[in-house]
PDB file of N, CA and C in Angstrom:
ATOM      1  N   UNK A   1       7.760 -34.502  75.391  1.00  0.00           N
ATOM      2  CA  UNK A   1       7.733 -33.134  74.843  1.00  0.00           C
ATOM      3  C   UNK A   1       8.859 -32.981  73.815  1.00  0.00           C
ATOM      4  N   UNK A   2       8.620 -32.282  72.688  1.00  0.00           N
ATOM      5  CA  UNK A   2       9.673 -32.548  71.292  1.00  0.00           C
ATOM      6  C   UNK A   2      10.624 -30.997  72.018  1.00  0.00           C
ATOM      7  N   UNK A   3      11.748 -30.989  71.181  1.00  0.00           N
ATOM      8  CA  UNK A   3      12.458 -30.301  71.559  1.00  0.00           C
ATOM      9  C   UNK A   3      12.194 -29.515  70.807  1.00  0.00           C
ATOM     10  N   UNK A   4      11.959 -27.946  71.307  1.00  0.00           N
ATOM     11  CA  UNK A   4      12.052 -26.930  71.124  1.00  0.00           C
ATOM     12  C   UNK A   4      12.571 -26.095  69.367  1.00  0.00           C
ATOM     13  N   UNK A   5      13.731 -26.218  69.371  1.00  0.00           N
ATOM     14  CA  UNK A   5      14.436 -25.905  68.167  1.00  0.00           C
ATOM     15  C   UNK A   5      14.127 -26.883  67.177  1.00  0.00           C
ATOM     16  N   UNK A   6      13.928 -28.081  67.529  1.00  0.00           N
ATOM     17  CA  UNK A   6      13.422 -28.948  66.427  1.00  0.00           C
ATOM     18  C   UNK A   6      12.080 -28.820  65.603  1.00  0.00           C
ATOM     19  N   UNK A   7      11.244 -28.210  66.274  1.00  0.00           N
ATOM     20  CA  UNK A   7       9.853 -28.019  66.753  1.00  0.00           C
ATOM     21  C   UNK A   7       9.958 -26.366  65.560  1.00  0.00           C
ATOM     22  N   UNK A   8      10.372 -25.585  66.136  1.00  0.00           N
ATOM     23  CA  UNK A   8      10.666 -24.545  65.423  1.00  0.00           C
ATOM     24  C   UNK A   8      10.720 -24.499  64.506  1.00  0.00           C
ATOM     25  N   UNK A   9      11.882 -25.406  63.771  1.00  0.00           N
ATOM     26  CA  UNK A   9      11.902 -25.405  62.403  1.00  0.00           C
ATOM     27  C   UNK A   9      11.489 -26.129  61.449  1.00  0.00           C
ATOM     28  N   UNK A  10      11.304 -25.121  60.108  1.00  0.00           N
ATOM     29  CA  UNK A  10      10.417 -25.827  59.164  1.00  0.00           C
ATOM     30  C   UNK A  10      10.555 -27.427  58.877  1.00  0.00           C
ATOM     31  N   UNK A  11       9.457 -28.781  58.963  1.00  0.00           N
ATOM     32  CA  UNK A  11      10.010 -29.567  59.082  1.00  0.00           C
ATOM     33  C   UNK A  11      10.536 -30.198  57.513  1.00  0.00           C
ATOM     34  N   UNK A  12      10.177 -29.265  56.750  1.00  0.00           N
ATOM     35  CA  UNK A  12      11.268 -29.887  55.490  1.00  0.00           C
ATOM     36  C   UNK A  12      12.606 -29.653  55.511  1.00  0.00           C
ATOM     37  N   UNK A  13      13.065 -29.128  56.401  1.00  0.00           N
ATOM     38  CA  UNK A  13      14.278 -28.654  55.965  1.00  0.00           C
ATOM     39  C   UNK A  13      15.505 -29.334  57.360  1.00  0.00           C
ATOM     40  N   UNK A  14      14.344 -30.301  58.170  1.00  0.00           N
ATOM     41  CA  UNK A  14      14.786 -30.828  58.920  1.00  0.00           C
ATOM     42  C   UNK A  14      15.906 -31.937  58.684  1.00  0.00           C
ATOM     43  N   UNK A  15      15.029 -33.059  58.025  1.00  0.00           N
ATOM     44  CA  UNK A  15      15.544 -33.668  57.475  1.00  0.00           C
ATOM     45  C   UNK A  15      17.232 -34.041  56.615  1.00  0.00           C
ATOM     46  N   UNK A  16      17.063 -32.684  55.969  1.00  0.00           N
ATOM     47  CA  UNK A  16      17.878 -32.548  55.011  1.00  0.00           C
ATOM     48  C   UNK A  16      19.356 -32.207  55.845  1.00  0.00           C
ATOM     49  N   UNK A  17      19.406 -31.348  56.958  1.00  0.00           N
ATOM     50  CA  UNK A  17      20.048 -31.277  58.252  1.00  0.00           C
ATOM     51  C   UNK A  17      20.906 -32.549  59.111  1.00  0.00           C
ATOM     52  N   UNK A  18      19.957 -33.375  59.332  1.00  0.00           N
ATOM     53  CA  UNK A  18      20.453 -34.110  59.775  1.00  0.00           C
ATOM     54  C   UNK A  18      20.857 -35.427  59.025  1.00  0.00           C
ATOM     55  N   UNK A  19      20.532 -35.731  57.189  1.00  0.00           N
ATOM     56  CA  UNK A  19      21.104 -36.110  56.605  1.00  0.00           C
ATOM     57  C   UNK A  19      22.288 -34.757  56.529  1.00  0.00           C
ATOM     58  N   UNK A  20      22.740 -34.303  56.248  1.00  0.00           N
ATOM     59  CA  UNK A  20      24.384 -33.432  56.438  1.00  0.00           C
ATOM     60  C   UNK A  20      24.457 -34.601  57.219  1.00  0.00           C
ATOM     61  N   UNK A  21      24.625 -33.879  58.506  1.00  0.00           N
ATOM     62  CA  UNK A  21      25.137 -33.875  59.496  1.00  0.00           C
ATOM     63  C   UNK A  21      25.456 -35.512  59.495  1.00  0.00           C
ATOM     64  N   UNK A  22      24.899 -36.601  59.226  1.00  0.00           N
ATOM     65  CA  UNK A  22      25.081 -38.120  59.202  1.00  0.00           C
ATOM     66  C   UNK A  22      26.081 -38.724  58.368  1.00  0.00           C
ATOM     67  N   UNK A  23      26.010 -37.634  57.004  1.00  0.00           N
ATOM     68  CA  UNK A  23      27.143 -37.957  55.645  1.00  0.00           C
ATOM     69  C   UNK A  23      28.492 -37.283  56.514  1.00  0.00           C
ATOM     70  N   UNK A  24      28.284 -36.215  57.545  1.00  0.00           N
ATOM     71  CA  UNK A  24      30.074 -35.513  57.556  1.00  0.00           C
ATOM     72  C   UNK A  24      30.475 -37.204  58.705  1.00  0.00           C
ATOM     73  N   UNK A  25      29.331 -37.571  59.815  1.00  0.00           N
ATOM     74  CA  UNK A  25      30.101 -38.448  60.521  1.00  0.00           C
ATOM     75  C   UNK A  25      30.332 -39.510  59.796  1.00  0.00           C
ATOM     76  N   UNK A  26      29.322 -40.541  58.993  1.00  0.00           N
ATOM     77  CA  UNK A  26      29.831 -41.248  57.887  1.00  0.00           C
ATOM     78  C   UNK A  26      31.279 -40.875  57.206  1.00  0.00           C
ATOM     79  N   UNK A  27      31.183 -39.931  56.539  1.00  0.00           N
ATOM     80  CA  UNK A  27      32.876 -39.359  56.307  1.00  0.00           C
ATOM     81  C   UNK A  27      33.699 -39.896  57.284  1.00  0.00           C
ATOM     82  N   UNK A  28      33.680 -39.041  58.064  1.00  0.00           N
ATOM     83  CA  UNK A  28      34.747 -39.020  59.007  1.00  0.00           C
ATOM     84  C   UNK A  28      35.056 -40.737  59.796  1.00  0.00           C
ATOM     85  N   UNK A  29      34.168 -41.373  60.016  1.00  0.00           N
ATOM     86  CA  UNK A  29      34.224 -42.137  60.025  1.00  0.00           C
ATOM     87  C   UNK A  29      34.809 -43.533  59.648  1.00  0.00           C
ATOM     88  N   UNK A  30      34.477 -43.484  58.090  1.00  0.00           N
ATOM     89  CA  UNK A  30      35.157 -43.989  56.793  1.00  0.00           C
ATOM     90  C   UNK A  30      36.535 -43.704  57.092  1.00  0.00           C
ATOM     91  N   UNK A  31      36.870 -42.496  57.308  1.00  0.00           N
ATOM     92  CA  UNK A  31      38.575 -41.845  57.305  1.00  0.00           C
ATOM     93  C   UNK A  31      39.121 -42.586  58.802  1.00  0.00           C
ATOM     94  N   UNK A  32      38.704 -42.713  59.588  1.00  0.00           N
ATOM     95  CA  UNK A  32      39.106 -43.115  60.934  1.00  0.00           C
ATOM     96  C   UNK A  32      39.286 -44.368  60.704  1.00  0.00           C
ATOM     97  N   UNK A  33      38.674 -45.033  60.008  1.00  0.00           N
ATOM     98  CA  UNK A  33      38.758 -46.562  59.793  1.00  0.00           C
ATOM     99  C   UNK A  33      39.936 -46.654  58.818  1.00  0.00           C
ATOM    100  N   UNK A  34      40.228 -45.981  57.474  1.00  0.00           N
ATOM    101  CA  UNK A  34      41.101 -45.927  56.384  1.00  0.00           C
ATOM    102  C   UNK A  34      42.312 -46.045  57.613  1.00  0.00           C
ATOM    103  N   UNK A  35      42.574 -44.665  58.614  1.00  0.00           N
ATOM    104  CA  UNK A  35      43.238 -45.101  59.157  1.00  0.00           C
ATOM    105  C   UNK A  35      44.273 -45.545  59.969  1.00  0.00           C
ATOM    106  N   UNK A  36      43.141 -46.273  60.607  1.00  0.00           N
ATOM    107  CA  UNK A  36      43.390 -47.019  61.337  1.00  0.00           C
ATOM    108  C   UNK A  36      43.720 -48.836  61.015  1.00  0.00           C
ATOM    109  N   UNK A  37      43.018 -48.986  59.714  1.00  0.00           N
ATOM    110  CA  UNK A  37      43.550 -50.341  58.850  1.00  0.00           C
ATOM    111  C   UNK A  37      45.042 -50.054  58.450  1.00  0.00           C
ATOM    112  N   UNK A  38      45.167 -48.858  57.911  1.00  0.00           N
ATOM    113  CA  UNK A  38      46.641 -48.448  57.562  1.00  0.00           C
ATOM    114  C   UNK A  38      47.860 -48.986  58.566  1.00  0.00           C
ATOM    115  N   UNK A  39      47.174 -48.149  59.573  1.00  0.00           N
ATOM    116  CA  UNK A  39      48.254 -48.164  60.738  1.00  0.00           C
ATOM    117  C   UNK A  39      48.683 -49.660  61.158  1.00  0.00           C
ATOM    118  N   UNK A  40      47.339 -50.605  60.830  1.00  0.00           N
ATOM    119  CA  UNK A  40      47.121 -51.734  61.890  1.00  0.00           C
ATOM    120  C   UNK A  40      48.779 -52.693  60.113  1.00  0.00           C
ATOM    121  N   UNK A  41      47.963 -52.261  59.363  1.00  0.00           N
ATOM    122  CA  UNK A  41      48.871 -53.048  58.246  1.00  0.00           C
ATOM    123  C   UNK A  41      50.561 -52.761  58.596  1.00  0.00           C
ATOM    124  N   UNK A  42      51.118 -51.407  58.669  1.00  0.00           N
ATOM    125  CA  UNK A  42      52.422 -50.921  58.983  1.00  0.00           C
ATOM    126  C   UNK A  42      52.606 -51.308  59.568  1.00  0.00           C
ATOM    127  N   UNK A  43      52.298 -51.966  60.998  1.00  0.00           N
ATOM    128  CA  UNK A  43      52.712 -52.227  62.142  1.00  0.00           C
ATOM    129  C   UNK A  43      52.749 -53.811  61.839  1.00  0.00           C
ATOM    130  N   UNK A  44      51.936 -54.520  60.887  1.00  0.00           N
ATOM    131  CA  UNK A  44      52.178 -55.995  60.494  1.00  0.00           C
ATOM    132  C   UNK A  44      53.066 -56.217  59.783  1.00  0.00           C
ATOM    133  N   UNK A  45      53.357 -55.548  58.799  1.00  0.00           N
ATOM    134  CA  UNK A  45      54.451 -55.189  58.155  1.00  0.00           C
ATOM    135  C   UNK A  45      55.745 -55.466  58.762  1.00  0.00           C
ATOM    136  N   UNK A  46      56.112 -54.369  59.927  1.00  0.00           N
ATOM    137  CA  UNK A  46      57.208 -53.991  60.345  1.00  0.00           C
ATOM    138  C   UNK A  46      57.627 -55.386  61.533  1.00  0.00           C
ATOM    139  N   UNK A  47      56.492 -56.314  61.786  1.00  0.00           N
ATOM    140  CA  UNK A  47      56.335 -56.615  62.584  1.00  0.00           C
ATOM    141  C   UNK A  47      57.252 -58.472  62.038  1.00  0.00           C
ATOM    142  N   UNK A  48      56.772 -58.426  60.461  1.00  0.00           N
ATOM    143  CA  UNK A  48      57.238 -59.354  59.425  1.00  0.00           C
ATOM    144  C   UNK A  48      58.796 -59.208  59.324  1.00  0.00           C
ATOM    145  N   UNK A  49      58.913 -57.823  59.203  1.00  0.00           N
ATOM    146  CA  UNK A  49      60.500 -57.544  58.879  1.00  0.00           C
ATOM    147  C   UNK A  49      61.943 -58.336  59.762  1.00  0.00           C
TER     148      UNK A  49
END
């Protein structure tokens, strides 16, 4: 059985929704990785010193 609210809405505009919603975690994502490479480098860095 499809879910309800999904079901509801128009399905063109579905789509477009959950592309958002995929680009903000992509984003955020991207940024979590930036960093976290950062961090991992400083700490190799400091680790050289």
């Amino acid at each position: 059985m499809p879910d309800a609210t999904l079901r509801d809405k128009p399905a063109e505009r579905r789509p477009m929704e959950l592309r958002d919603l995929w680009n903000q975690n992509e984003a955020r994502a991207a940024d979590c990785l930036r960093y976290v490479n950062g961090r991992q480098s400083d700490m190799s860095a400091k680790a050289r010193e």
